[in-house]
N, C-alpha and C. Protein backbone atom coordinates (compact mmCIF):
# COMPACT_ATOMS: atom_id res chain seq x y z
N UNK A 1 -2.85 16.46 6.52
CA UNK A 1 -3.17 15.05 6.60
C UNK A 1 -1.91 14.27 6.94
N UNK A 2 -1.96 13.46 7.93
CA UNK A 2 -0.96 12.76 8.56
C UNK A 2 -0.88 11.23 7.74
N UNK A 3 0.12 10.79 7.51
CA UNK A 3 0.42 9.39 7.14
C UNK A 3 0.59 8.88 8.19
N UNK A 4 0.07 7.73 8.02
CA UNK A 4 -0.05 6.15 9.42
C UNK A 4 0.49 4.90 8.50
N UNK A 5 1.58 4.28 9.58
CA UNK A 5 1.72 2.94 9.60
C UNK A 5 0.64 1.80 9.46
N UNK A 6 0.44 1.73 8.32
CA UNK A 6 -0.65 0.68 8.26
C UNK A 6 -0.49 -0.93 9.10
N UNK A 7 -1.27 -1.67 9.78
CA UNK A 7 -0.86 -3.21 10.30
C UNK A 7 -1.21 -3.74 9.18
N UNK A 8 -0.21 -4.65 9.55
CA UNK A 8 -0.47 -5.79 8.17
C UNK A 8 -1.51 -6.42 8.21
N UNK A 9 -1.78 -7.26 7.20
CA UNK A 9 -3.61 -7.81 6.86
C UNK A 9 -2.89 -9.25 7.67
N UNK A 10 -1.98 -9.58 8.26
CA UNK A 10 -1.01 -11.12 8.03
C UNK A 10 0.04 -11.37 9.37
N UNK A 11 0.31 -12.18 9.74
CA UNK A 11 1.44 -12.15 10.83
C UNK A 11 2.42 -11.79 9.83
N UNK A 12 3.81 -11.46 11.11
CA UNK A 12 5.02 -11.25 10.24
C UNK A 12 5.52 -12.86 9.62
N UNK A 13 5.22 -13.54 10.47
CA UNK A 13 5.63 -15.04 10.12
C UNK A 13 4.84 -15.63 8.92
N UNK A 14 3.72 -15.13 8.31
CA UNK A 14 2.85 -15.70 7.27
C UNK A 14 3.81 -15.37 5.80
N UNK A 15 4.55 -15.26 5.34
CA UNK A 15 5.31 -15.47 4.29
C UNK A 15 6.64 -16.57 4.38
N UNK A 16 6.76 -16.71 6.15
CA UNK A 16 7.83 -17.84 5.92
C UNK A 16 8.34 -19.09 4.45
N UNK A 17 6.96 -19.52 4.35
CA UNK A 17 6.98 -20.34 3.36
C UNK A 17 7.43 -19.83 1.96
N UNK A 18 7.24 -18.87 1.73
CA UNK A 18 7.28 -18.10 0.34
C UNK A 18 9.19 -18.03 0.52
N UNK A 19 9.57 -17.75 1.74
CA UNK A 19 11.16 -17.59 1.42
C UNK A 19 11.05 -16.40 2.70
N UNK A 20 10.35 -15.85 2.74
CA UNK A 20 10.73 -14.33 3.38
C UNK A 20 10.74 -14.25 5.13
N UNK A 21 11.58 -14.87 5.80
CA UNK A 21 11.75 -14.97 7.56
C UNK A 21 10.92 -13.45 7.83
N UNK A 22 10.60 -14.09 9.47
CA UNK A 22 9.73 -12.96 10.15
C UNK A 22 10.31 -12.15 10.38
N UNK A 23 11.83 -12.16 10.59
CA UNK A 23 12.64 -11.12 10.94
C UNK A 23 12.48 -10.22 9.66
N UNK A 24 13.17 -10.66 8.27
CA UNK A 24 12.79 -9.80 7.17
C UNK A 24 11.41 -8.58 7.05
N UNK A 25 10.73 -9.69 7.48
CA UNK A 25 9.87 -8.80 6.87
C UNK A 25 9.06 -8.00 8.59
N UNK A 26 9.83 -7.97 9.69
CA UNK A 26 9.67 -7.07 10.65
C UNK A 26 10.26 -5.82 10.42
N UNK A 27 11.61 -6.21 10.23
CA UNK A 27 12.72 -5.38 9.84
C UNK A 27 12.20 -3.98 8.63
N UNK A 28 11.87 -4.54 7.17
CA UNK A 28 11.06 -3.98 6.33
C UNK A 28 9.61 -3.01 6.70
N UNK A 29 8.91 -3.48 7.13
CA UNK A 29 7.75 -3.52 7.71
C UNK A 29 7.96 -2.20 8.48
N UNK A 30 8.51 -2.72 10.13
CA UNK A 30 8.70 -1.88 11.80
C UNK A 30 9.75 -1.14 11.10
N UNK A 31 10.46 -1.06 10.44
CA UNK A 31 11.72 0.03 10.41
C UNK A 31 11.42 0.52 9.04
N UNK A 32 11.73 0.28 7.85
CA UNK A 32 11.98 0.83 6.68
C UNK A 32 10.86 1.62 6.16
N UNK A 33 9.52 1.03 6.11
CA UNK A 33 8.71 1.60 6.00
C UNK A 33 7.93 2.84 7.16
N UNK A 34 7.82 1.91 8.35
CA UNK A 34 7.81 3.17 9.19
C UNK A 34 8.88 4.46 9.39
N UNK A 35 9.88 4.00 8.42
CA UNK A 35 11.00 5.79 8.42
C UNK A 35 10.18 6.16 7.31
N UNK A 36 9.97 5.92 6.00
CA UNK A 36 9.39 6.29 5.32
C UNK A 36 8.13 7.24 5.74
N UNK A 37 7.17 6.53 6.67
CA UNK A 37 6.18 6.98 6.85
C UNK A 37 6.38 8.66 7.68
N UNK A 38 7.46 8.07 8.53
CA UNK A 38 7.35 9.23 9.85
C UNK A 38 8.39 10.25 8.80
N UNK A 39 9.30 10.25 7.88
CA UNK A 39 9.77 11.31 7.02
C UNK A 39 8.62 11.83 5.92
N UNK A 40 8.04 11.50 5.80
CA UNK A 40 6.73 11.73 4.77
C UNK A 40 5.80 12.48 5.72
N UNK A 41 5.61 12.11 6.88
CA UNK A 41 5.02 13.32 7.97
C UNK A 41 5.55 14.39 8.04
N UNK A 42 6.87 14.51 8.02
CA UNK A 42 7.41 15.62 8.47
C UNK A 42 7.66 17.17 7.24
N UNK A 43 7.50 16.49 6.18
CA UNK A 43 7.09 17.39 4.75
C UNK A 43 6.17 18.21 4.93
């Protein structure tokens, strides 16, 4: 069973207000979690 990058339910820009820039949470999101994901495949 393969793990997938889930899309968010949200733009990246829909937390702006809360504090969290789109970049943040692209960054988090497109990179950190997708290494996560694609090293968790490879197990």
């Amino acid at each position: 069973m393969a793990f997938s990058l889930p899309d968010l339910p949200y733009a990246h820009d829909a937390l702006a207000s809360k504090g969290m820039s789109k970049e943040t949470l692209e960054y988090h999101h497109d990179l950190h979690h997708k290494a996560y994901v694609d090293n968790g495949n490879k197990l």
